[in-house]
N, C-alpha and C. Protein backbone atom coordinates (compact mmCIF):
# COMPACT_ATOMS: atom_id res chain seq x y z
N UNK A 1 43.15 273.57 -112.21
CA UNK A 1 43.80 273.35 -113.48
C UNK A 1 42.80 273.05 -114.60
N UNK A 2 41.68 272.16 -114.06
CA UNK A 2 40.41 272.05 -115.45
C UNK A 2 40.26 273.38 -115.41
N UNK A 3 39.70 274.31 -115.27
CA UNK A 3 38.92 275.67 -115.38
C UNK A 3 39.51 275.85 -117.38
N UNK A 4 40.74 275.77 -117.20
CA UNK A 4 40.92 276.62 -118.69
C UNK A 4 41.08 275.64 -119.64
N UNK A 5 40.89 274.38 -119.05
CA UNK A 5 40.75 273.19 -120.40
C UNK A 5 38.76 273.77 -120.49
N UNK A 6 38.14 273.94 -119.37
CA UNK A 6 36.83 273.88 -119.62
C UNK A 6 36.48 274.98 -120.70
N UNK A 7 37.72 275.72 -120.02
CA UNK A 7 36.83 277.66 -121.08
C UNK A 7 37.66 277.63 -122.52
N UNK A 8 38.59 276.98 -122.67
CA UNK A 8 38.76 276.24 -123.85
C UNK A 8 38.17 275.93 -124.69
N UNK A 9 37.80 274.68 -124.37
CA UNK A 9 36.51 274.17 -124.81
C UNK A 9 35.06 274.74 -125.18
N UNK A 10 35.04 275.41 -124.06
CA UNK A 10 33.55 275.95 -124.44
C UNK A 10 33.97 277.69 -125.87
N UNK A 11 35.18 277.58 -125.50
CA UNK A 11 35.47 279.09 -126.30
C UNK A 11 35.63 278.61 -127.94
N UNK A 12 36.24 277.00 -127.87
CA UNK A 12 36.16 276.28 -129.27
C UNK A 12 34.76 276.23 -129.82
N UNK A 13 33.86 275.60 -128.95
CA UNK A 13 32.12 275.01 -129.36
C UNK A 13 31.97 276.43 -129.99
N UNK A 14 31.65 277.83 -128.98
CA UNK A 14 31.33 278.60 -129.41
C UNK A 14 31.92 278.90 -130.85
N UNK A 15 33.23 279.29 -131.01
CA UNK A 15 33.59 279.33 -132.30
C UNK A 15 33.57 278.37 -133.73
N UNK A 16 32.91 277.18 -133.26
CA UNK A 16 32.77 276.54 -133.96
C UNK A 16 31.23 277.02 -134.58
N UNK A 17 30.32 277.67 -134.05
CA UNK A 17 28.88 277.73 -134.29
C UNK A 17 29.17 279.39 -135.01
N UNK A 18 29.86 279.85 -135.20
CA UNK A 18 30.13 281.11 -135.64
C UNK A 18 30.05 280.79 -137.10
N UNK A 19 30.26 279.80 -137.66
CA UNK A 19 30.68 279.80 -139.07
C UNK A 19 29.34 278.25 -139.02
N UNK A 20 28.16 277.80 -139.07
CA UNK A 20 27.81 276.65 -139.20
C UNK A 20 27.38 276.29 -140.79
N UNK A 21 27.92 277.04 -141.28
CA UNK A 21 27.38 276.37 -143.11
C UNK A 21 28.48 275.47 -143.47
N UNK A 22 29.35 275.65 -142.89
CA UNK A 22 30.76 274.80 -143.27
C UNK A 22 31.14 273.89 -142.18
N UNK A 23 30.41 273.51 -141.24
CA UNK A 23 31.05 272.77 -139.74
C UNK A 23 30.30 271.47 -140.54
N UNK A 24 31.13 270.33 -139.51
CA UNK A 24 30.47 269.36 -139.71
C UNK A 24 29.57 268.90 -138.72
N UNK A 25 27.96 268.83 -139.25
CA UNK A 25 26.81 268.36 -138.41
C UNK A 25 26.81 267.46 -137.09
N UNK A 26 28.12 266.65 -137.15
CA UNK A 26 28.28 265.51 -135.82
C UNK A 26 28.77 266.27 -135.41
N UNK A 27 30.24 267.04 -135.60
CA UNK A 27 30.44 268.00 -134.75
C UNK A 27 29.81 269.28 -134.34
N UNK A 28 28.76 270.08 -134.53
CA UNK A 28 28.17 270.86 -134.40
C UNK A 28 26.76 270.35 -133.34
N UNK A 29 26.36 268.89 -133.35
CA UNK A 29 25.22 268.31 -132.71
C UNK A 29 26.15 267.54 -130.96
N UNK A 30 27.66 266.98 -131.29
CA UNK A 30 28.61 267.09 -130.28
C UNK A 30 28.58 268.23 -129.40
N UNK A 31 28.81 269.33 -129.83
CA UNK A 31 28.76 270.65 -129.45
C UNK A 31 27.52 271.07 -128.12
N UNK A 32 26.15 271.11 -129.45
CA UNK A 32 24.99 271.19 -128.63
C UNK A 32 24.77 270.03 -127.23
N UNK A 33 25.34 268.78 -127.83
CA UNK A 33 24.58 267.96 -126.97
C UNK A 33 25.55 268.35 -125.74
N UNK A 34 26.83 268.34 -125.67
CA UNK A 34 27.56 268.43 -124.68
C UNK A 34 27.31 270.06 -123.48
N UNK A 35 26.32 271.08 -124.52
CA UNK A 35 26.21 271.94 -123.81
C UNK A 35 24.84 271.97 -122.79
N UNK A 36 24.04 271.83 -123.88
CA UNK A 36 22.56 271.85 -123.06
C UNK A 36 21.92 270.63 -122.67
N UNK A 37 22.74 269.27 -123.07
CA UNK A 37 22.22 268.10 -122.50
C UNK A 37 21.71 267.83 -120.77
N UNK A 38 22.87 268.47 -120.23
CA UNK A 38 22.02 268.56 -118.39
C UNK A 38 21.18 269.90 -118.59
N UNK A 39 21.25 270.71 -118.82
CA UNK A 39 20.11 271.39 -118.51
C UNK A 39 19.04 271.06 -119.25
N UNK A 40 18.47 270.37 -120.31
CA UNK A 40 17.63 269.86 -121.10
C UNK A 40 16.72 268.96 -119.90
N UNK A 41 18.06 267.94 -119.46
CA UNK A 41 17.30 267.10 -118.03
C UNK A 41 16.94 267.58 -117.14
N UNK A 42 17.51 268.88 -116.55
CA UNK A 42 16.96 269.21 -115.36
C UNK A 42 15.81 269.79 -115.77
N UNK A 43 15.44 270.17 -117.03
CA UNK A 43 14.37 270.57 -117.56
C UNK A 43 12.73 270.16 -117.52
N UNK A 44 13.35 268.79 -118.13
CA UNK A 44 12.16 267.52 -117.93
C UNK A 44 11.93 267.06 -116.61
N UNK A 45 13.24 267.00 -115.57
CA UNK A 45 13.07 266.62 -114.54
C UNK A 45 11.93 266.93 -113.64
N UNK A 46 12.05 268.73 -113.51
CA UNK A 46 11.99 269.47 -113.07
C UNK A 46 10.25 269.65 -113.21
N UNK A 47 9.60 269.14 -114.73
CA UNK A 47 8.68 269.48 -115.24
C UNK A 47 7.85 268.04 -114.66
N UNK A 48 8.44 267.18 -114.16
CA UNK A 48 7.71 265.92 -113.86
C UNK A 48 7.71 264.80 -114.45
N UNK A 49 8.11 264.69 -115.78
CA UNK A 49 8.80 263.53 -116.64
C UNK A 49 9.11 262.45 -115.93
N UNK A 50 8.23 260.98 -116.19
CA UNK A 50 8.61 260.22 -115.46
C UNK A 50 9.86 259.44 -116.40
N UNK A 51 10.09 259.89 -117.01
CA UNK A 51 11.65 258.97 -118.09
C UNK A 51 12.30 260.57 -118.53
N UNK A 52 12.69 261.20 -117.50
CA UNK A 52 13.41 262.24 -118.31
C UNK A 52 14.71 261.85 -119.12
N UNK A 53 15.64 260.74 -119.28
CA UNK A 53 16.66 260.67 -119.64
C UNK A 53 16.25 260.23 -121.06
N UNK A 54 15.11 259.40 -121.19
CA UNK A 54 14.56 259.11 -122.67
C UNK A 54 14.57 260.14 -123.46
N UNK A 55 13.71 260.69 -122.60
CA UNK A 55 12.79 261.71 -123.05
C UNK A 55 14.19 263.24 -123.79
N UNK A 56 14.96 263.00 -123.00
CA UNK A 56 16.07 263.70 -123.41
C UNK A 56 17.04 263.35 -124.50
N UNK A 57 16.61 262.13 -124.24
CA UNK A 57 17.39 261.16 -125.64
C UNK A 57 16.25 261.91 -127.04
N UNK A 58 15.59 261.30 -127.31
CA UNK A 58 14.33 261.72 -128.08
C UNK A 58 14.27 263.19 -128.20
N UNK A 59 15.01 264.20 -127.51
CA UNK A 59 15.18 265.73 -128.02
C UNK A 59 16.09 265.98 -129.11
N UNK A 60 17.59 265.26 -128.45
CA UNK A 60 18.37 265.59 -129.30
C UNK A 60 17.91 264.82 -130.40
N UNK A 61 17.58 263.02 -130.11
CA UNK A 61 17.50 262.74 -131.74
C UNK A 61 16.58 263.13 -132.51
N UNK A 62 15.60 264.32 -132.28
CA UNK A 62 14.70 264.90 -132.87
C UNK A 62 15.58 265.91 -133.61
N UNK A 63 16.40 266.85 -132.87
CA UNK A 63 17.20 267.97 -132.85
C UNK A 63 18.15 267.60 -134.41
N UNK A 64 18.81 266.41 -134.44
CA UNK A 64 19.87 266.06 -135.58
C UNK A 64 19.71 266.35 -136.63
N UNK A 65 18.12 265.99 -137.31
CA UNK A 65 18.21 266.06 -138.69
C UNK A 65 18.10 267.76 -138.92
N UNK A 66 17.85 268.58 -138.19
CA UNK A 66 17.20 269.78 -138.39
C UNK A 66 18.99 270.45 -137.80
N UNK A 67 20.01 270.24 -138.08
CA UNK A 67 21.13 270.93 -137.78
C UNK A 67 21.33 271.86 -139.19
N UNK A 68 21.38 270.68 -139.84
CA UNK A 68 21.87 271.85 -141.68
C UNK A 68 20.82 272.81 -141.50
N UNK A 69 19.42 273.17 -141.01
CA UNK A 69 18.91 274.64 -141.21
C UNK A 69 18.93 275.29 -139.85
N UNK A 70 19.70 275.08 -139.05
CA UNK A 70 20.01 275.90 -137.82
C UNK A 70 20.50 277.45 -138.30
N UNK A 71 20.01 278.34 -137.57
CA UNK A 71 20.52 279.78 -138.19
C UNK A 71 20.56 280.11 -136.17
N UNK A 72 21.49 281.38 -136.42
CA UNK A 72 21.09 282.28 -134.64
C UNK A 72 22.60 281.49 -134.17
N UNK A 73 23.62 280.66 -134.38
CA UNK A 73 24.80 280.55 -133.81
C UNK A 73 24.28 279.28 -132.57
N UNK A 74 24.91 279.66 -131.43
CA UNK A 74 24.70 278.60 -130.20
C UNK A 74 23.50 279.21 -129.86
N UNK A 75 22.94 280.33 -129.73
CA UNK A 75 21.50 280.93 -129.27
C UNK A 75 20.61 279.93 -130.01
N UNK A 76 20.89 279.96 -131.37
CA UNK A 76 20.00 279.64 -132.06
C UNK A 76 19.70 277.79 -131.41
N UNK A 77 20.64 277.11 -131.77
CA UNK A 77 20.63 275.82 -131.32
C UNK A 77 19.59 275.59 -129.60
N UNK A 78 20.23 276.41 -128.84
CA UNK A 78 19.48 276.09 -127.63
C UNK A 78 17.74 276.60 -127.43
N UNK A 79 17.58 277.24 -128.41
CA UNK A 79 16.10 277.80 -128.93
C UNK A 79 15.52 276.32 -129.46
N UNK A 80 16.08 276.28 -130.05
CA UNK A 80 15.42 274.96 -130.79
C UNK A 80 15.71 273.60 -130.15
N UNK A 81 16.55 273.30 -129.04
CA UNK A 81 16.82 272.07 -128.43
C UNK A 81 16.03 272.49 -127.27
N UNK A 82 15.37 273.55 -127.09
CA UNK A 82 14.32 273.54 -126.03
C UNK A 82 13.30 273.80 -126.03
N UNK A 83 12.29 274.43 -127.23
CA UNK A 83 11.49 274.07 -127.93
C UNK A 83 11.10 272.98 -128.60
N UNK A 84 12.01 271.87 -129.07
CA UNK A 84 11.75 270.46 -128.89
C UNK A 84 11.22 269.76 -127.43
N UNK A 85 12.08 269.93 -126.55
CA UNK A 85 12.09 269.44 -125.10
C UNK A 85 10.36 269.68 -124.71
N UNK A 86 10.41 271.58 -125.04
CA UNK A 86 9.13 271.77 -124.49
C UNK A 86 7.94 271.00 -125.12
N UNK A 87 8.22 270.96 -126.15
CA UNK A 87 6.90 269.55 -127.19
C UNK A 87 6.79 268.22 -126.77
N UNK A 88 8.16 268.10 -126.64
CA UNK A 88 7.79 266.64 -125.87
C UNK A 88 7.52 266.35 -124.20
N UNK A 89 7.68 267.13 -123.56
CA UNK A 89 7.36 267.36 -122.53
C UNK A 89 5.56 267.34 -122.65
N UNK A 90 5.08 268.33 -123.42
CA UNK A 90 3.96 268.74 -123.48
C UNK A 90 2.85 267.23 -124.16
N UNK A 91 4.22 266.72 -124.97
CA UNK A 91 3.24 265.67 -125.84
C UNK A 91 3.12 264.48 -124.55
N UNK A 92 4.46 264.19 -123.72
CA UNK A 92 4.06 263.04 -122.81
C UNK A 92 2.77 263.40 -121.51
N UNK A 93 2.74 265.01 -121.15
CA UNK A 93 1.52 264.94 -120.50
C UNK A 93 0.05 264.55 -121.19
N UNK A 94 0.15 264.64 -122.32
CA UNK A 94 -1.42 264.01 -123.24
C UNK A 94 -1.48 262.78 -123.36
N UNK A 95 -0.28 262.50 -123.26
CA UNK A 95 -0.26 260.76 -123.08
C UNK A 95 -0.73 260.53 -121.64
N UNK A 96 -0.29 260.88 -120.68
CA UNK A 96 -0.38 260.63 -119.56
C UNK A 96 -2.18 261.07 -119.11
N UNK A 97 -2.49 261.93 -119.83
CA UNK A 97 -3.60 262.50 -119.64
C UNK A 97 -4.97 261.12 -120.11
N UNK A 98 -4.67 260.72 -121.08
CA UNK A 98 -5.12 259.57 -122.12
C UNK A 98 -5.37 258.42 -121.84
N UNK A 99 -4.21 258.31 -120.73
CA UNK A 99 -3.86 257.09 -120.57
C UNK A 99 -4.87 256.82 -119.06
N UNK A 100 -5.59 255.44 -118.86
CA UNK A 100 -6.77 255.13 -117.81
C UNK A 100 -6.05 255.52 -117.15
N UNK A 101 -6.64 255.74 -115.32
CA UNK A 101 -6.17 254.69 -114.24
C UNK A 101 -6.20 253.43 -114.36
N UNK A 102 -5.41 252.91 -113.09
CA UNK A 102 -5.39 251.32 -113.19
C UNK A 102 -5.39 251.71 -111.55
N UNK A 103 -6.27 250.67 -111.46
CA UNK A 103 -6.84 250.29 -109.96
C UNK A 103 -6.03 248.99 -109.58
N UNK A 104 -4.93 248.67 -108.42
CA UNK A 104 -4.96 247.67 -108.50
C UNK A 104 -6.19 246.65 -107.97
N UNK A 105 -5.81 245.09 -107.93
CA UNK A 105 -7.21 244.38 -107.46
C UNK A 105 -7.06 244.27 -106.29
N UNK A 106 -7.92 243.91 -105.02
CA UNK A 106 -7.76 243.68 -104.33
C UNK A 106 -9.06 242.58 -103.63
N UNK A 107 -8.70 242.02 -103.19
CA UNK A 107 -9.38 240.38 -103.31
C UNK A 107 -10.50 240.56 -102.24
N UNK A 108 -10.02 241.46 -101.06
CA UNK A 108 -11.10 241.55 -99.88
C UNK A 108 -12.19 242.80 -100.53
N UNK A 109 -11.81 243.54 -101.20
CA UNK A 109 -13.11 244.24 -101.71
C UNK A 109 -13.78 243.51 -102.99
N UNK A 110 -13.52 242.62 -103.68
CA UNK A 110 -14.45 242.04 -104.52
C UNK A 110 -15.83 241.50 -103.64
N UNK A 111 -17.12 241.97 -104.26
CA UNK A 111 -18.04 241.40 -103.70
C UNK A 111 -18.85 240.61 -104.46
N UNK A 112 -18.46 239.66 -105.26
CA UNK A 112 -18.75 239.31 -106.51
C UNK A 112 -19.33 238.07 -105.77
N UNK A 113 -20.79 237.62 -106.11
CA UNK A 113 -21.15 236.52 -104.86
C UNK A 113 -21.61 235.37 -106.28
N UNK A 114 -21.40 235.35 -107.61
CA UNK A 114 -21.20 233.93 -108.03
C UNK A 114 -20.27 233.78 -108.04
N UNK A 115 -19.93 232.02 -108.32
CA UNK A 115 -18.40 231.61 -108.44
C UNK A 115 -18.11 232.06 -110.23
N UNK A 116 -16.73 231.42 -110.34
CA UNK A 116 -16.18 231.72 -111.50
C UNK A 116 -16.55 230.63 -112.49
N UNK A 117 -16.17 230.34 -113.42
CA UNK A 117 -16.21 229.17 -114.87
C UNK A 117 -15.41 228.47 -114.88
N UNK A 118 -14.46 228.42 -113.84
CA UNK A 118 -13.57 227.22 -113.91
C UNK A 118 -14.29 226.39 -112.72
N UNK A 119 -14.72 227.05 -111.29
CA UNK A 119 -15.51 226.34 -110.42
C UNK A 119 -16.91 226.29 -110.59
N UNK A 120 -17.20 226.80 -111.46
CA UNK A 120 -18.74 226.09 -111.89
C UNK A 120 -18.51 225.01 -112.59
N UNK A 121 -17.88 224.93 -113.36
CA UNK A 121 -17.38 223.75 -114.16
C UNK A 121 -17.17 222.73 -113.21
N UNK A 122 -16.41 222.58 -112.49
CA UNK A 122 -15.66 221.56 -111.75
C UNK A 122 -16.52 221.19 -110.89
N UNK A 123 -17.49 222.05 -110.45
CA UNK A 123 -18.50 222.42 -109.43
C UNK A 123 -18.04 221.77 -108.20
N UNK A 124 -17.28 222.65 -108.05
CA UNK A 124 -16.86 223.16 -106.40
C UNK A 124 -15.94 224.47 -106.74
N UNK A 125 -15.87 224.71 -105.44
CA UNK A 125 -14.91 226.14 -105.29
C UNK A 125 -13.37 225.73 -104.63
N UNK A 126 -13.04 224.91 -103.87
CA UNK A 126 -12.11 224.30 -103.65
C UNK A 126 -10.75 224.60 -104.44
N UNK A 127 -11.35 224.35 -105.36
CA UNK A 127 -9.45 224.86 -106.45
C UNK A 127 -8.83 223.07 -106.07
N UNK A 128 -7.49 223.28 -107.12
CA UNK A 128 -7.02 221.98 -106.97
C UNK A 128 -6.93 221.01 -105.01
N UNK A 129 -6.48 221.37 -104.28
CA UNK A 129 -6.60 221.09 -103.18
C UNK A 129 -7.88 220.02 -102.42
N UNK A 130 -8.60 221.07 -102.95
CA UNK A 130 -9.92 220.07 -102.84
C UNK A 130 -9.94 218.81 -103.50
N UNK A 131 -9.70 218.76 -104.64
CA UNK A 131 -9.73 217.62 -105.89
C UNK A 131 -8.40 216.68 -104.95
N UNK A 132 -7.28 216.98 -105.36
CA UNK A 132 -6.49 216.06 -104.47
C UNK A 132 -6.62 215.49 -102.89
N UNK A 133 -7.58 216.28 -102.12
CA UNK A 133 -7.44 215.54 -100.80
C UNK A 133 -8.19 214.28 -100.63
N UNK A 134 -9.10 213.62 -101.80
CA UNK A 134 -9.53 212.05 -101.67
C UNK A 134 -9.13 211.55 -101.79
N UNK A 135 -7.80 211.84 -102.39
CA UNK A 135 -6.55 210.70 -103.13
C UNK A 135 -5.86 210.20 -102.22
N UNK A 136 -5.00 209.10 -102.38
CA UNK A 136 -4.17 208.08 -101.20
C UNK A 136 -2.91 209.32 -101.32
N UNK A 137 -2.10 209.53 -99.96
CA UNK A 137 -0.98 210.39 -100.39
C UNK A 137 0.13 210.09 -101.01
N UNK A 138 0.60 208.81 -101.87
CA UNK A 138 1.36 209.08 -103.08
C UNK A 138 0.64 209.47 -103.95
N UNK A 139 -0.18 209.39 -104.27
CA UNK A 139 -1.54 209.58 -105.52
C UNK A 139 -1.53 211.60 -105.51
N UNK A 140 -1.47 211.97 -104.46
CA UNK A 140 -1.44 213.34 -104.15
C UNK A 140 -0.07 214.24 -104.29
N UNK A 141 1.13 213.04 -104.26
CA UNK A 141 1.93 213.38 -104.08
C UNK A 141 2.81 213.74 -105.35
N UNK A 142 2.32 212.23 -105.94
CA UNK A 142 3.07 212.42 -107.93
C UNK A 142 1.88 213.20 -108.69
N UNK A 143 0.92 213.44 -108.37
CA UNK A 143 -0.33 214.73 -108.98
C UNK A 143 0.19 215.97 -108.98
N UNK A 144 1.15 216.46 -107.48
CA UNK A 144 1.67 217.81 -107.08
C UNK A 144 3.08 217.59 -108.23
N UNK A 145 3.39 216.83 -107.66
CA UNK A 145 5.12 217.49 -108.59
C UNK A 145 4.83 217.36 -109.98
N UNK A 146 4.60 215.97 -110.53
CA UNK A 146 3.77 216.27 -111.91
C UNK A 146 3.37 217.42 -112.57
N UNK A 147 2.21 217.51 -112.25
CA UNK A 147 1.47 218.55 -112.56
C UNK A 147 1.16 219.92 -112.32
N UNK A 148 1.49 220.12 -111.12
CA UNK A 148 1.23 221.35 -110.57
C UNK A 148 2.94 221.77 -110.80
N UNK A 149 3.98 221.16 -110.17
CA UNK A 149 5.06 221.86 -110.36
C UNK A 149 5.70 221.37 -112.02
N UNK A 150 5.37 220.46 -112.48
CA UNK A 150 5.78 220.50 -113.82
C UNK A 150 7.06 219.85 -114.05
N UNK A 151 7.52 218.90 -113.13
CA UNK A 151 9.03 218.37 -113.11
C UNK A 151 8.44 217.05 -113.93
N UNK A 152 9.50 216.19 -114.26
CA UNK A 152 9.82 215.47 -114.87
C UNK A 152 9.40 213.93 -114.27
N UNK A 153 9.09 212.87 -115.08
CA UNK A 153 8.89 211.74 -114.32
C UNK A 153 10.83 211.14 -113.54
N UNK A 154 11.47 211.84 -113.97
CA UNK A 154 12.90 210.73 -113.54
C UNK A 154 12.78 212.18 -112.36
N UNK A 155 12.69 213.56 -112.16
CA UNK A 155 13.06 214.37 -111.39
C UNK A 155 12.48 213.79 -110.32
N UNK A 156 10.64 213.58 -110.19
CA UNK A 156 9.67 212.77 -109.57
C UNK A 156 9.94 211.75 -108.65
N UNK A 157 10.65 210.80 -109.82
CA UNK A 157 11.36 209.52 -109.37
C UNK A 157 12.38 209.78 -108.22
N UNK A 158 13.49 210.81 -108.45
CA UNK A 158 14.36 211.05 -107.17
C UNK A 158 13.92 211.69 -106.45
N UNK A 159 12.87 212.48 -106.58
CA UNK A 159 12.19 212.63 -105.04
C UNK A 159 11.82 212.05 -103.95
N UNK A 160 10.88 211.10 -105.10
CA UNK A 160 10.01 210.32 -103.89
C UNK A 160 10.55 208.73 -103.97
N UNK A 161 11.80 208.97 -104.26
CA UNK A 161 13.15 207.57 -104.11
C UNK A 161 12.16 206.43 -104.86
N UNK A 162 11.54 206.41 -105.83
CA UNK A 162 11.00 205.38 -106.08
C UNK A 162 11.23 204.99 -107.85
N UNK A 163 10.95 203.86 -108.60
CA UNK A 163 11.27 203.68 -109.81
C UNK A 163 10.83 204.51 -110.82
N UNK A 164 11.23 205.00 -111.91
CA UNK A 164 10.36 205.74 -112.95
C UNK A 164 8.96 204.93 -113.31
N UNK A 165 9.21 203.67 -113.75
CA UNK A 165 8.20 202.78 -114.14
C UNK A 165 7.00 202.90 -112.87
N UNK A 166 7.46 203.20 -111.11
CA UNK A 166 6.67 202.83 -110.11
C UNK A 166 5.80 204.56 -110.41
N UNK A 167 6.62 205.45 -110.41
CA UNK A 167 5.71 207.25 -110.96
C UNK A 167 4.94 206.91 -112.02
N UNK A 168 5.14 206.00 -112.99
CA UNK A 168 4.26 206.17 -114.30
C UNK A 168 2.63 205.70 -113.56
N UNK A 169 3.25 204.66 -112.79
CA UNK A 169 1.58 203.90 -112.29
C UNK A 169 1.06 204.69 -111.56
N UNK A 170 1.73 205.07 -110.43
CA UNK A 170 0.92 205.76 -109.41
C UNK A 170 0.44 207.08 -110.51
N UNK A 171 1.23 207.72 -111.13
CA UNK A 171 0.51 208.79 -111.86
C UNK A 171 -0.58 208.58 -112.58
N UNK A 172 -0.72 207.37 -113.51
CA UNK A 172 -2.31 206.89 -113.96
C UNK A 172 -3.17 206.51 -112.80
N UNK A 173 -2.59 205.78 -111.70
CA UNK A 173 -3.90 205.34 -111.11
C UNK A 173 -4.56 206.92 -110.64
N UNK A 174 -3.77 207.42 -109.80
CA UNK A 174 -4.33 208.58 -109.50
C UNK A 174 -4.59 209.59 -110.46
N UNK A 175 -4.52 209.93 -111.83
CA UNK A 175 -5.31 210.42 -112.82
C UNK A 175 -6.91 209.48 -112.62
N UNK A 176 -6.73 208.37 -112.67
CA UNK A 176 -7.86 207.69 -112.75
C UNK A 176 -8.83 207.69 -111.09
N UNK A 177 -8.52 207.68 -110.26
CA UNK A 177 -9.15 208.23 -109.75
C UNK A 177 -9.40 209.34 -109.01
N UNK A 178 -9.19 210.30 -109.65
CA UNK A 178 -9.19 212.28 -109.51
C UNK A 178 -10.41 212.17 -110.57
N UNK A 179 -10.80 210.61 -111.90
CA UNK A 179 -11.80 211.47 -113.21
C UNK A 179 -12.78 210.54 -112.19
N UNK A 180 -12.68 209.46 -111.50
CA UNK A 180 -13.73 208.86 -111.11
C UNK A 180 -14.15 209.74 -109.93
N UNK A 181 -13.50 210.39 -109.10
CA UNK A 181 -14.07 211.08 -108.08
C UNK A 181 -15.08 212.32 -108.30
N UNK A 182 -14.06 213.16 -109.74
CA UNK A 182 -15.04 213.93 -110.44
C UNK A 182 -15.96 213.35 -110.82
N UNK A 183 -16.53 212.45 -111.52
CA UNK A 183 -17.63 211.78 -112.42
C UNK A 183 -19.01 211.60 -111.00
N UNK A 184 -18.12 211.09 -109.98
CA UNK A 184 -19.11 210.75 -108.97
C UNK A 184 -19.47 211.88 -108.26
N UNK A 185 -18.88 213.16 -108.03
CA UNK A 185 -19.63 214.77 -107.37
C UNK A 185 -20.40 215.20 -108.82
N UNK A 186 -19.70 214.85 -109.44
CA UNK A 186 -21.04 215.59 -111.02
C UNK A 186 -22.30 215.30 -110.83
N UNK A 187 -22.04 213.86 -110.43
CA UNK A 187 -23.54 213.09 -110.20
C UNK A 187 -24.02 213.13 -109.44
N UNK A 188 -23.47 213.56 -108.28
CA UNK A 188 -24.16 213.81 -107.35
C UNK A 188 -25.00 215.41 -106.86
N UNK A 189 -24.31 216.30 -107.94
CA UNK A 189 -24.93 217.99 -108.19
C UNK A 189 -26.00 217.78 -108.94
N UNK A 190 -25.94 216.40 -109.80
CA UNK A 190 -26.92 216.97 -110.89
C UNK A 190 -28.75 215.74 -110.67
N UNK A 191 -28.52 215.35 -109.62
CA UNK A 191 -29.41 214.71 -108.84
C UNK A 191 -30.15 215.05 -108.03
């Protein structure tokens, strides 16, 4: 029963492009898009386009402003909605062409044998871990959620079931001695 709503339809579009000095441009760009829009995609698809549906978007809205000088009927339109396609097709391989590789990293092939500027600085290689294991383990413990996870002194507090006022101390003492432990390996590298 669709078949003759379809040839309908397509027998209207066509007759609508018979006369285009007098159609109206939304309806005449309705027309096109509804005809050659999948084959436009299978177009790009087909060609390797990694965003063909953009990329198909970006035909027709290239295609719109250039309807009032369309000449050639529906021939004409699909000449020119695929001669767009083919430009942009052509323009995203120069991009792609342009564009680096990207290597990802991978940690077991670095052979990079100084340390970095955050562990020269600190002078050790350890990373935080190291720094916290001299500490008493509440001292290690309100350092981690603190700081490393970033919660709150009352969140802190219901963790480790203890007073806000009792997190404020343990969090200074153990700031205070994480700078005295640093102060004392400084001195002891640079001796």
């Amino acid at each position: 029963m669709e078949e003759p709503l379809v040839l309908d339809t397509l027998a209207e579009d066509i007759e609508i492009f018979a006369d285009t000095a007098d159609a109206d441009p939304a309806v005449l760009f309705g027309v096109v898009y509804r005809t050659f829009s999948g084959a436009v995609l299978g177009y790009l698809k087909a060609r390797g386009v990694d965003d063909p549906e953009a990329v198909t978007q970006d035909v027709f809205l290239a295609f719109f402003p250039k309807i009032g000088e369309l000449t050639g009927g529906l021939q004409g339109a699909k000449s020119l909605v695929f001669s767009i396609a083919h430009a942009r097709m052509v323009d995203y391989y120069r991009r792609v062409e342009r564009r680096p590789d990207f290597t990802p990293y991978d940690p077991l092939q670095d052979e990079r044998s100084t340390a970095s500027a955050e562990d020269h600085a600190l002078g050790h290689t350890g990373g935080a871990a190291e720094l916290l294991e001299g500490l008493a383990e509440d001292h290690r413990e309100v350092l981690a959620l603190r700081v490393v996870a970033d919660l709150s002194i009352e969140q802190v507090a219901g963790i480790m079931g203890k007073s806000q006022g009792a997190i404020k101390q343990l969090q200074r003492r153990a700031l205070q001695n994480l700078k005295d432990q640093t102060l004392r390996r400084n001195q002891a590298d640079h001796e």
